[in-house]
Structure formats: C-alpha cells, structure tokens
PDB file of N, CA and C in Angstrom:
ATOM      1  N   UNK A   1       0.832  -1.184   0.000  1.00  0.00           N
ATOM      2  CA  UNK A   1       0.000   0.000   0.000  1.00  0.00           C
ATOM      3  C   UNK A   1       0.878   1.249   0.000  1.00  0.00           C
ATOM      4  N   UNK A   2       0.399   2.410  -0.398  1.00  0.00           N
ATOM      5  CA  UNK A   2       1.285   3.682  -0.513  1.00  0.00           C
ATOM      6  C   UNK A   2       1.295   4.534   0.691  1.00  0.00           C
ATOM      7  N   UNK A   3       0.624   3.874   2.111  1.00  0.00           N
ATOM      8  CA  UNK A   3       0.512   4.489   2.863  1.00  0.00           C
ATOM      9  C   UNK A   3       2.061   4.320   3.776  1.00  0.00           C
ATOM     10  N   UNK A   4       3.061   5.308   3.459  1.00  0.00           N
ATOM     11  CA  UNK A   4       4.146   5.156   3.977  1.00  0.00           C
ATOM     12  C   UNK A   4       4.480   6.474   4.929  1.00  0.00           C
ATOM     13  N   UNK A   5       5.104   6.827   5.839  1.00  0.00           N
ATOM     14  CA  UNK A   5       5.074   7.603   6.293  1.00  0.00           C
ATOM     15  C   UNK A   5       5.150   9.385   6.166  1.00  0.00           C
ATOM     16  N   UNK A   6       4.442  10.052   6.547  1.00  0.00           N
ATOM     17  CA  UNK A   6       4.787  11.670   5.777  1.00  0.00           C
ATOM     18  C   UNK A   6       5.635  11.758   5.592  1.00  0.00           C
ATOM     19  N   UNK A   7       6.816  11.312   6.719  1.00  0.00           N
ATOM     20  CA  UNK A   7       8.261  11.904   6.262  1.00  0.00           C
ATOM     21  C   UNK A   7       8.912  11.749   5.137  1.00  0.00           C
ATOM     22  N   UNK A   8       8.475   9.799   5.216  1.00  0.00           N
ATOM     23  CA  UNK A   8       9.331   9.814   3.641  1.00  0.00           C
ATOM     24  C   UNK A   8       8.997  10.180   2.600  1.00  0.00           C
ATOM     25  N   UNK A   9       7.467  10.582   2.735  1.00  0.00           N
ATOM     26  CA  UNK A   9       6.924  10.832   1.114  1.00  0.00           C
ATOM     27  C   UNK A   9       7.178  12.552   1.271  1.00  0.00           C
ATOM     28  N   UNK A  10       7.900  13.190   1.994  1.00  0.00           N
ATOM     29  CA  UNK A  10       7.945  14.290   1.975  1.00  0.00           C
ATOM     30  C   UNK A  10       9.534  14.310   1.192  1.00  0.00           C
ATOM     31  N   UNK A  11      10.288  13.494   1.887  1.00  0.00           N
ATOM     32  CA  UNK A  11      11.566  13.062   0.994  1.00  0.00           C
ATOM     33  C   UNK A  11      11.631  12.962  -0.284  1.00  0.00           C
ATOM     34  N   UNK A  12      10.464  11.858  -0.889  1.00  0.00           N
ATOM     35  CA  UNK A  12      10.091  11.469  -1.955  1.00  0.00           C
ATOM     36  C   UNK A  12       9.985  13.022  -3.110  1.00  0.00           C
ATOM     37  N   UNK A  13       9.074  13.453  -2.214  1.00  0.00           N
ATOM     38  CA  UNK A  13       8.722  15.059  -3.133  1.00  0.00           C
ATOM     39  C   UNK A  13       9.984  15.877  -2.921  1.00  0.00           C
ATOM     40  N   UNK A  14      10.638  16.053  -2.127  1.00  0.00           N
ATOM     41  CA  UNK A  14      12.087  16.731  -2.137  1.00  0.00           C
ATOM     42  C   UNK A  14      12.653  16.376  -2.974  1.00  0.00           C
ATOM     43  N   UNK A  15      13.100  14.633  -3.190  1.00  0.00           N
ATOM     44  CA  UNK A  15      14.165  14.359  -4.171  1.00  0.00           C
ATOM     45  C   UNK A  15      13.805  14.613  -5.479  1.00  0.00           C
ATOM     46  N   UNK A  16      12.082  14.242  -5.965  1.00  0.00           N
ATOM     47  CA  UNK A  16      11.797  14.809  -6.995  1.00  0.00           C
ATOM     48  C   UNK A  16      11.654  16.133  -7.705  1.00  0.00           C
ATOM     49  N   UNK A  17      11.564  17.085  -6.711  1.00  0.00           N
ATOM     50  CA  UNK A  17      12.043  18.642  -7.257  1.00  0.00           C
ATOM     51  C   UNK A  17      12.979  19.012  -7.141  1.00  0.00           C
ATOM     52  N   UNK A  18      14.074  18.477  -6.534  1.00  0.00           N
ATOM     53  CA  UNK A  18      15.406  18.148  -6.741  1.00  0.00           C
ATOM     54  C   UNK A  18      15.696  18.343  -8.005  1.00  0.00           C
ATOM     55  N   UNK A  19      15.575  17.251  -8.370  1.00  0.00           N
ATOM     56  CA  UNK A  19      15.890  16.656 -10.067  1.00  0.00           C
ATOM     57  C   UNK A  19      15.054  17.402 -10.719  1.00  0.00           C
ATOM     58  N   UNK A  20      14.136  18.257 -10.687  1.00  0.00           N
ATOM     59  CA  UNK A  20      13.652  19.052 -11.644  1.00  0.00           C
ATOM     60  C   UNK A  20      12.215  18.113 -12.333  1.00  0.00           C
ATOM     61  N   UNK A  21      12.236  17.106 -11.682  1.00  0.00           N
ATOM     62  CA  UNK A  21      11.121  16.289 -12.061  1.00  0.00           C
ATOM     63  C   UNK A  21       9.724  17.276 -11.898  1.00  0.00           C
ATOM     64  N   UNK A  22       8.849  17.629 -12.424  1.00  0.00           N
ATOM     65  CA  UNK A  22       7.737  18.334 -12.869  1.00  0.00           C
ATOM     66  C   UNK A  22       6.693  18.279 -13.904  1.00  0.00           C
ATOM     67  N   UNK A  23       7.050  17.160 -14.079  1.00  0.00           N
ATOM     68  CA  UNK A  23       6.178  16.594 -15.057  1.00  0.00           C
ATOM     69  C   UNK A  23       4.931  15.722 -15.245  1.00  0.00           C
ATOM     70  N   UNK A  24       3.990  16.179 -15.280  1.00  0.00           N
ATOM     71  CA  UNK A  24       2.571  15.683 -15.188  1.00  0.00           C
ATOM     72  C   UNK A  24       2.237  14.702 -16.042  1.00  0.00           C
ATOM     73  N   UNK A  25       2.152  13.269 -16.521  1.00  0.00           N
ATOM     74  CA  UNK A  25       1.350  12.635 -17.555  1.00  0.00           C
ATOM     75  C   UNK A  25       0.223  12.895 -18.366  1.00  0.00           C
ATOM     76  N   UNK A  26       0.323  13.367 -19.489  1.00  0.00           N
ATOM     77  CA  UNK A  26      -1.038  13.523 -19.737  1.00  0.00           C
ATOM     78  C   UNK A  26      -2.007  12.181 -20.546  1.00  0.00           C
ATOM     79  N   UNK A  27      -1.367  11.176 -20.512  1.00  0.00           N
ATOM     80  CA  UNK A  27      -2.178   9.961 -20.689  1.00  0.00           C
ATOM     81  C   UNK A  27      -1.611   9.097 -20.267  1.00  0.00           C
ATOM     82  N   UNK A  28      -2.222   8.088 -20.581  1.00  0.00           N
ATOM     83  CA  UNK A  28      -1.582   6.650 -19.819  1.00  0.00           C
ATOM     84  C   UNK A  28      -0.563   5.994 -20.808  1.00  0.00           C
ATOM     85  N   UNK A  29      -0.778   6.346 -21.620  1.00  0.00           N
ATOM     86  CA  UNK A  29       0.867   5.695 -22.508  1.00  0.00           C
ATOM     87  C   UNK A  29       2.120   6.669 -21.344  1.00  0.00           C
ATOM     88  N   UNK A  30       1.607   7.922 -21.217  1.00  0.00           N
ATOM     89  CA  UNK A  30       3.515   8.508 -20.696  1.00  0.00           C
ATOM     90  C   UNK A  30       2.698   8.023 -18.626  1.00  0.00           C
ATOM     91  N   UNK A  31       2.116   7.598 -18.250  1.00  0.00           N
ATOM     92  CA  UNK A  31       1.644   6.802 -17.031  1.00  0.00           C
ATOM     93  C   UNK A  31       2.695   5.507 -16.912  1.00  0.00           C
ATOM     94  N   UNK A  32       2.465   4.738 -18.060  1.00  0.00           N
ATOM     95  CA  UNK A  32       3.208   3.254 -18.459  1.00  0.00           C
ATOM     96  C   UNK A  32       4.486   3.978 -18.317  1.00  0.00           C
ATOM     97  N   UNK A  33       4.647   4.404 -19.171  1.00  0.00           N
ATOM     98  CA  UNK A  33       6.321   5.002 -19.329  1.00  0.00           C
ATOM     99  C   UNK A  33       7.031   5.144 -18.057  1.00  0.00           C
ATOM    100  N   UNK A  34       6.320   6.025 -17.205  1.00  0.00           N
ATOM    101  CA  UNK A  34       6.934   6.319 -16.043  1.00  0.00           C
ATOM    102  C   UNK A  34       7.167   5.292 -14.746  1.00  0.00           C
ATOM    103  N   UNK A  35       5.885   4.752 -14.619  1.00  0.00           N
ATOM    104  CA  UNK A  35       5.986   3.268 -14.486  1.00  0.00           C
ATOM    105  C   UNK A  35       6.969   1.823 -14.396  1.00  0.00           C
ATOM    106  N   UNK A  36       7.030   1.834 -15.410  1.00  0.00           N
ATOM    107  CA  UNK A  36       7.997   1.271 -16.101  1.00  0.00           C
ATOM    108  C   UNK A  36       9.466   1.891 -15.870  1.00  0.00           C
ATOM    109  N   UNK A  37       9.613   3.282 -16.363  1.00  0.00           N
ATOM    110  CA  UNK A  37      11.060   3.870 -15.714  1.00  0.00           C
ATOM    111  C   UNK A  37      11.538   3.261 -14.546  1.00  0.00           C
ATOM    112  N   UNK A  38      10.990   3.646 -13.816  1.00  0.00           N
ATOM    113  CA  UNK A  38      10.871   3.739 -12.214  1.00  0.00           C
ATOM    114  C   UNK A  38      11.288   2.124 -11.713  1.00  0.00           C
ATOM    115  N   UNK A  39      10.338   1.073 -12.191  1.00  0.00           N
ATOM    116  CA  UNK A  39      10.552   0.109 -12.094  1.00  0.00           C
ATOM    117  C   UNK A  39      11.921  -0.526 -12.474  1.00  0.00           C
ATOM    118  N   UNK A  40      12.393  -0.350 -13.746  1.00  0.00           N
ATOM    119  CA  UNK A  40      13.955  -0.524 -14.485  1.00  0.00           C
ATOM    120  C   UNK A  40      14.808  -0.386 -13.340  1.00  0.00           C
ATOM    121  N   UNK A  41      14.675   1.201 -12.731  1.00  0.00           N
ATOM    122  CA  UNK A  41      15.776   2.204 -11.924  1.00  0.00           C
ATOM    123  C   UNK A  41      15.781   1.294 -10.699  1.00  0.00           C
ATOM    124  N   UNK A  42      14.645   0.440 -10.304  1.00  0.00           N
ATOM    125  CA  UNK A  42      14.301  -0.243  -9.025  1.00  0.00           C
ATOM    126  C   UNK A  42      15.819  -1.392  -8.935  1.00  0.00           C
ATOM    127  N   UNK A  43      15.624  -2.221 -10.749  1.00  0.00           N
ATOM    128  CA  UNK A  43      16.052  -3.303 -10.794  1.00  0.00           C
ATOM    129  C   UNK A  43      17.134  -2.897 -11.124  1.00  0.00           C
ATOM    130  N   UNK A  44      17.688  -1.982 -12.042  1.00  0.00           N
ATOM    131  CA  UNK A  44      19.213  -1.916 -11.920  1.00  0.00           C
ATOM    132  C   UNK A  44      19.543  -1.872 -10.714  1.00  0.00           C
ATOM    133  N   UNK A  45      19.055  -0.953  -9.659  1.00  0.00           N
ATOM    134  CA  UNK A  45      20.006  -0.976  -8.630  1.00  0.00           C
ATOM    135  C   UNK A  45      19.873  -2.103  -7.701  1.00  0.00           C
ATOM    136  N   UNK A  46      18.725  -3.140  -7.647  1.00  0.00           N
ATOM    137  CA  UNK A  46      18.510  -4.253  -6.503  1.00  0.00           C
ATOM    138  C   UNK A  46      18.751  -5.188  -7.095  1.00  0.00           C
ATOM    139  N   UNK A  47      18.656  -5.301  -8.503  1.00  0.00           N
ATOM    140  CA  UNK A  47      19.369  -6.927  -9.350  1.00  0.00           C
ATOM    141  C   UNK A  47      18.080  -7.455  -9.773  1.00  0.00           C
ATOM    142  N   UNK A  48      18.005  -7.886 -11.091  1.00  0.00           N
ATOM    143  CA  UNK A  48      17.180  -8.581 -11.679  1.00  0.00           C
ATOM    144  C   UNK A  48      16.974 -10.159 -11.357  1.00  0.00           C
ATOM    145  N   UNK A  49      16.023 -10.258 -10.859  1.00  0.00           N
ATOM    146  CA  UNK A  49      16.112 -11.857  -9.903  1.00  0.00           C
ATOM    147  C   UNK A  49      14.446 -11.943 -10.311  1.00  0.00           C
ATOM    148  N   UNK A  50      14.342 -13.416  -9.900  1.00  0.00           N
ATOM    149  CA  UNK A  50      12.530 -13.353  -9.684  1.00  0.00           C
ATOM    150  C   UNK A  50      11.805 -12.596  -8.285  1.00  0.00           C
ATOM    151  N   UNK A  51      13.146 -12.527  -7.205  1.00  0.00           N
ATOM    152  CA  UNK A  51      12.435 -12.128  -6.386  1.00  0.00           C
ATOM    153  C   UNK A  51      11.991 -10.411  -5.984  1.00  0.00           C
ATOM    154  N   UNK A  52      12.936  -9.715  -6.884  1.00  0.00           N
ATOM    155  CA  UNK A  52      12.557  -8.277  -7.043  1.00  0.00           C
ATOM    156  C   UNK A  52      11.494  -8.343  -7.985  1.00  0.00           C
ATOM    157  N   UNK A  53      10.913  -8.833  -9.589  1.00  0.00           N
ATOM    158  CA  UNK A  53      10.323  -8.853 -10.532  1.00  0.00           C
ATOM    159  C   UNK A  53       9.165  -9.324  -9.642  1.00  0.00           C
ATOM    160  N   UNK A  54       9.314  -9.922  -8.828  1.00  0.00           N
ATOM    161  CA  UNK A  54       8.089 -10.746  -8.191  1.00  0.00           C
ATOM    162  C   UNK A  54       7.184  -9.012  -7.343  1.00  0.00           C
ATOM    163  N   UNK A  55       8.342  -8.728  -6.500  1.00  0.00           N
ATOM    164  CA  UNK A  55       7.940  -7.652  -5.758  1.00  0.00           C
ATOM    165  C   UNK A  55       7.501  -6.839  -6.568  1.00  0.00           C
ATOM    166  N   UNK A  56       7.847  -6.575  -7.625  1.00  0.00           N
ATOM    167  CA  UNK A  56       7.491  -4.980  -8.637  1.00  0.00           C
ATOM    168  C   UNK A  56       6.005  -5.095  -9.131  1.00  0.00           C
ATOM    169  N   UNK A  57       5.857  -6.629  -9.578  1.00  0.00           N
ATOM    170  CA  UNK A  57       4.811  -7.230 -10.045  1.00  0.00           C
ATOM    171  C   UNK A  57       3.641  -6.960  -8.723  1.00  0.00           C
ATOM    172  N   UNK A  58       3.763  -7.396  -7.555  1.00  0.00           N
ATOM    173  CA  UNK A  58       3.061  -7.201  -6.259  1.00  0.00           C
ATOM    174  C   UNK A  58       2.640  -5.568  -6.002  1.00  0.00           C
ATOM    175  N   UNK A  59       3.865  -4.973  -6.186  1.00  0.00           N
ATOM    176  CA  UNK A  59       3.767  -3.122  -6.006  1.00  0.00           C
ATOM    177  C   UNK A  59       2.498  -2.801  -7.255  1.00  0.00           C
ATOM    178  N   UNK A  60       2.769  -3.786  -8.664  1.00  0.00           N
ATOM    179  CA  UNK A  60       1.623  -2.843  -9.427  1.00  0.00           C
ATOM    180  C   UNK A  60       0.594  -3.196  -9.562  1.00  0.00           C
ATOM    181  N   UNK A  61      -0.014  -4.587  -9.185  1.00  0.00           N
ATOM    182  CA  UNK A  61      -0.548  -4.903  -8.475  1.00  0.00           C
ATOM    183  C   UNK A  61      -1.640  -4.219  -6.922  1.00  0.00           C
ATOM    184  N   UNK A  62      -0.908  -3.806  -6.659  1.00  0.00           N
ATOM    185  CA  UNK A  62      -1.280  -3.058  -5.047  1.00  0.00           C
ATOM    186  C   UNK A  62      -1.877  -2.134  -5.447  1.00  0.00           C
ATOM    187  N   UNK A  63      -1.108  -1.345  -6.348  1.00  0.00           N
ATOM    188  CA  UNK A  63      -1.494   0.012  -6.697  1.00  0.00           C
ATOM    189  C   UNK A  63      -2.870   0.026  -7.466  1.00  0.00           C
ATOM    190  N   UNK A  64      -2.920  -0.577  -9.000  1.00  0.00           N
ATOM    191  CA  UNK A  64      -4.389  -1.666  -9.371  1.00  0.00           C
ATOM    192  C   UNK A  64      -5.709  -1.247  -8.432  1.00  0.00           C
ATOM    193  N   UNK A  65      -5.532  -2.152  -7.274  1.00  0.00           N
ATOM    194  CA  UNK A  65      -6.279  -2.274  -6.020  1.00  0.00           C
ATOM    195  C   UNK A  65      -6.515  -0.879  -5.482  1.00  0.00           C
ATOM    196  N   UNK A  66      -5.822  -0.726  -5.307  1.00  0.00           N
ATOM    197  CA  UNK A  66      -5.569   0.403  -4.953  1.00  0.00           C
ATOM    198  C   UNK A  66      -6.627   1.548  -4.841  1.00  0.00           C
ATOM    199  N   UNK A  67      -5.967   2.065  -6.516  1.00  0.00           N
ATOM    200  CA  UNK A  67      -6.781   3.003  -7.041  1.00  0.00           C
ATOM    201  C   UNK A  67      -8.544   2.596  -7.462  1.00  0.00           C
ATOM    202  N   UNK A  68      -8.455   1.441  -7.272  1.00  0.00           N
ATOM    203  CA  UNK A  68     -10.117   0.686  -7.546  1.00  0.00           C
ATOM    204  C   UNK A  68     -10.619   1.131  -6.520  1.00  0.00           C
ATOM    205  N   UNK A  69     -10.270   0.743  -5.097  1.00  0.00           N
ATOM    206  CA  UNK A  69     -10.893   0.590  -3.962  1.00  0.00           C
ATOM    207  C   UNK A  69     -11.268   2.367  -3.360  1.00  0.00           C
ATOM    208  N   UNK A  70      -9.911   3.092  -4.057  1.00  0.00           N
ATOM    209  CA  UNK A  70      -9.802   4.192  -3.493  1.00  0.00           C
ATOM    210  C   UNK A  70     -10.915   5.463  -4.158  1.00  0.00           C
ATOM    211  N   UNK A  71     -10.724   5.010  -5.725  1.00  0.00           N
ATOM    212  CA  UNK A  71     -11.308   6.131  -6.247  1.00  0.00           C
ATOM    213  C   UNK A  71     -12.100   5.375  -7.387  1.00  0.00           C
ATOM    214  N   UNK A  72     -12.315   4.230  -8.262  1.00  0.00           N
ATOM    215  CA  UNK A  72     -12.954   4.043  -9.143  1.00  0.00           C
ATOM    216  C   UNK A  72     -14.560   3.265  -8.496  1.00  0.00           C
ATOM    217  N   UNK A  73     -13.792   2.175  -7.316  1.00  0.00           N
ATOM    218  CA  UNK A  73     -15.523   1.767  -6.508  1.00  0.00           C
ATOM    219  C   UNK A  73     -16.962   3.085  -6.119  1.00  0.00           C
ATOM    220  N   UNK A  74     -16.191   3.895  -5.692  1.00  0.00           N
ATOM    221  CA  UNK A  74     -17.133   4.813  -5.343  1.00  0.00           C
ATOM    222  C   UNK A  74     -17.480   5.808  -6.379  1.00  0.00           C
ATOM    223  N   UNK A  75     -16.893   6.001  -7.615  1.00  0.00           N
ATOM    224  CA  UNK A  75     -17.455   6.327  -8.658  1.00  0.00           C
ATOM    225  C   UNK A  75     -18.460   5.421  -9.549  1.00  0.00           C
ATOM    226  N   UNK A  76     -17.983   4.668  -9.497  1.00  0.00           N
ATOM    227  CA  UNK A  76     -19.074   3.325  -9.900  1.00  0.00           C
ATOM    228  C   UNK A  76     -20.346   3.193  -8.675  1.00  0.00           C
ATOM    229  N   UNK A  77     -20.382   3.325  -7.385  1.00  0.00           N
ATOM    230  CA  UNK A  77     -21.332   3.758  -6.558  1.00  0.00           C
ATOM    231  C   UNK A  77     -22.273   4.730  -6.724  1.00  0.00           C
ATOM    232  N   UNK A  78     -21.326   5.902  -7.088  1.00  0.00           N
ATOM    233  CA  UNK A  78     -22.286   7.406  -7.403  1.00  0.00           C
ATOM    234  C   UNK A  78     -22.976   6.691  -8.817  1.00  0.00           C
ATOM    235  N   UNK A  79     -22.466   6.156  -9.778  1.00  0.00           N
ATOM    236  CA  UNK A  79     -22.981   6.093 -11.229  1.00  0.00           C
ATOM    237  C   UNK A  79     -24.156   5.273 -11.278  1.00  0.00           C
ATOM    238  N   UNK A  80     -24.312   4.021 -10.134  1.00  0.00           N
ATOM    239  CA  UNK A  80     -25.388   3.109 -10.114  1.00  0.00           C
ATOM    240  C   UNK A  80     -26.408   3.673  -9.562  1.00  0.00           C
ATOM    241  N   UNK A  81     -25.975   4.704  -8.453  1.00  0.00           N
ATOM    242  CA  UNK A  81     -26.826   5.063  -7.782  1.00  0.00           C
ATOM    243  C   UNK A  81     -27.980   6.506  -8.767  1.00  0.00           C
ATOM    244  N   UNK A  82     -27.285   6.914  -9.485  1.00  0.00           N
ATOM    245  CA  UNK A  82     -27.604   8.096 -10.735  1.00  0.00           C
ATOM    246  C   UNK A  82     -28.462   7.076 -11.462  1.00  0.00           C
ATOM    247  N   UNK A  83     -28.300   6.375 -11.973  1.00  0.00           N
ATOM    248  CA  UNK A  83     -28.083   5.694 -13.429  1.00  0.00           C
ATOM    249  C   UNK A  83     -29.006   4.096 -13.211  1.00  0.00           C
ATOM    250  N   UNK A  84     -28.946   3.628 -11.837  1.00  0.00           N
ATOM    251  CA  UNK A  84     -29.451   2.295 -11.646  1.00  0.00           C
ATOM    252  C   UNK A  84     -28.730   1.727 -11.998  1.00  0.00           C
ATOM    253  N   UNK A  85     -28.864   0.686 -11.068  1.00  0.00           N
ATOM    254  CA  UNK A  85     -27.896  -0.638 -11.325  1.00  0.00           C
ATOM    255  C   UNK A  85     -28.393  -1.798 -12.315  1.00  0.00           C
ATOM    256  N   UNK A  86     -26.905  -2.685 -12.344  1.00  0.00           N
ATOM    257  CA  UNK A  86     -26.766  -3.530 -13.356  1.00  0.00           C
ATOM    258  C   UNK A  86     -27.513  -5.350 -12.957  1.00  0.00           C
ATOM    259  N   UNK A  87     -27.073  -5.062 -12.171  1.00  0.00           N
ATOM    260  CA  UNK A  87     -27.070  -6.582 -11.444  1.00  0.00           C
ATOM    261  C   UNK A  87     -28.159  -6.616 -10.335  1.00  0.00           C
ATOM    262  N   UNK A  88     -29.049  -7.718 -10.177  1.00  0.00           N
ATOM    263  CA  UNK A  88     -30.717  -7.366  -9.069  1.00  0.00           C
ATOM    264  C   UNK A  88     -30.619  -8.579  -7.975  1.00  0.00           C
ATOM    265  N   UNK A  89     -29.130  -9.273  -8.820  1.00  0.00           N
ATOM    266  CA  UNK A  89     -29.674 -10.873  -7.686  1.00  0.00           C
ATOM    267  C   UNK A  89     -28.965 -10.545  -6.084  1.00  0.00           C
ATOM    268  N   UNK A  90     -28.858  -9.290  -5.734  1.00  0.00           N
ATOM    269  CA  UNK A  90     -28.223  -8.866  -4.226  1.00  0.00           C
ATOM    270  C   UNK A  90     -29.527  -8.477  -3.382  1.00  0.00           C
TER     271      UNK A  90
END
C-alpha cells in the first residue's frame, strides 16, 4: 500500500524537485512510461532476480487495487446510484 510515512513521502517530493522532475502525464501511454522507468531504476540498482520482478509485479498490483478501492468503486457507486444498477440478484 502507498501508505508510507509523511516523512518519507515528503523526501520522496524533495528528491523529486530536486531533479527538476515536474512533469505531469497527460495519458496513460507517458503513465506506463513512467511506471515502467521507475521500475527498471528499481532493478538496476537491486538486481534482476525473480524475487525483485516478483515484488514490482506485487507493487503494481497493489497500486491496481488500490486506485479501484480508493477512487474508481465509489465512482461506480455514485454512477449506479444516478443511473441504476446492473445486477438485481443482491
């Protein structure tokens, strides 16, 4: 889960304006991209094994979940609830 402590994600945002990183995605192809970067930068530096690929796989994964549970379930809530639902056998 991304729930890691303020401090470090305050780190996180330091090191990234650091580097001048400022850059917003504007679709999910440069989403993947970054993604993917990030992931590479993971494995060069921890070693390409099954058991990091395993973890990276788990991290995007998590995230997946994540963002379902966090922000797409309850949009799909508001929409059934607008719109009526799909499914009656509940």
């Amino acid at each position: 889960m991304p729930y890691i402590p303020q401090i470090h994600r305050n780190d996180i945002h330091e090191d990234l304006m650091e580097s001048g990183v400022d850059f917003i995605p504007e679709n999910a192809g440069e989403i993947n991209y970054l993604v993917s970067a990030l992931i590479n930068n993971y494995l060069k530096r921890n070693g390409l094994n099954y058991a990091n690929v395993n973890e990276m796989m788990g991290a995007i994964e998590c995230c997946k979940l994540e963002l379902y549970r966090i922000i797409a379930a309850p949009y799909e809530d508001d929409k059934a609830k607008e719109n009526g639902e799909v499914y009656y056998l509940l």
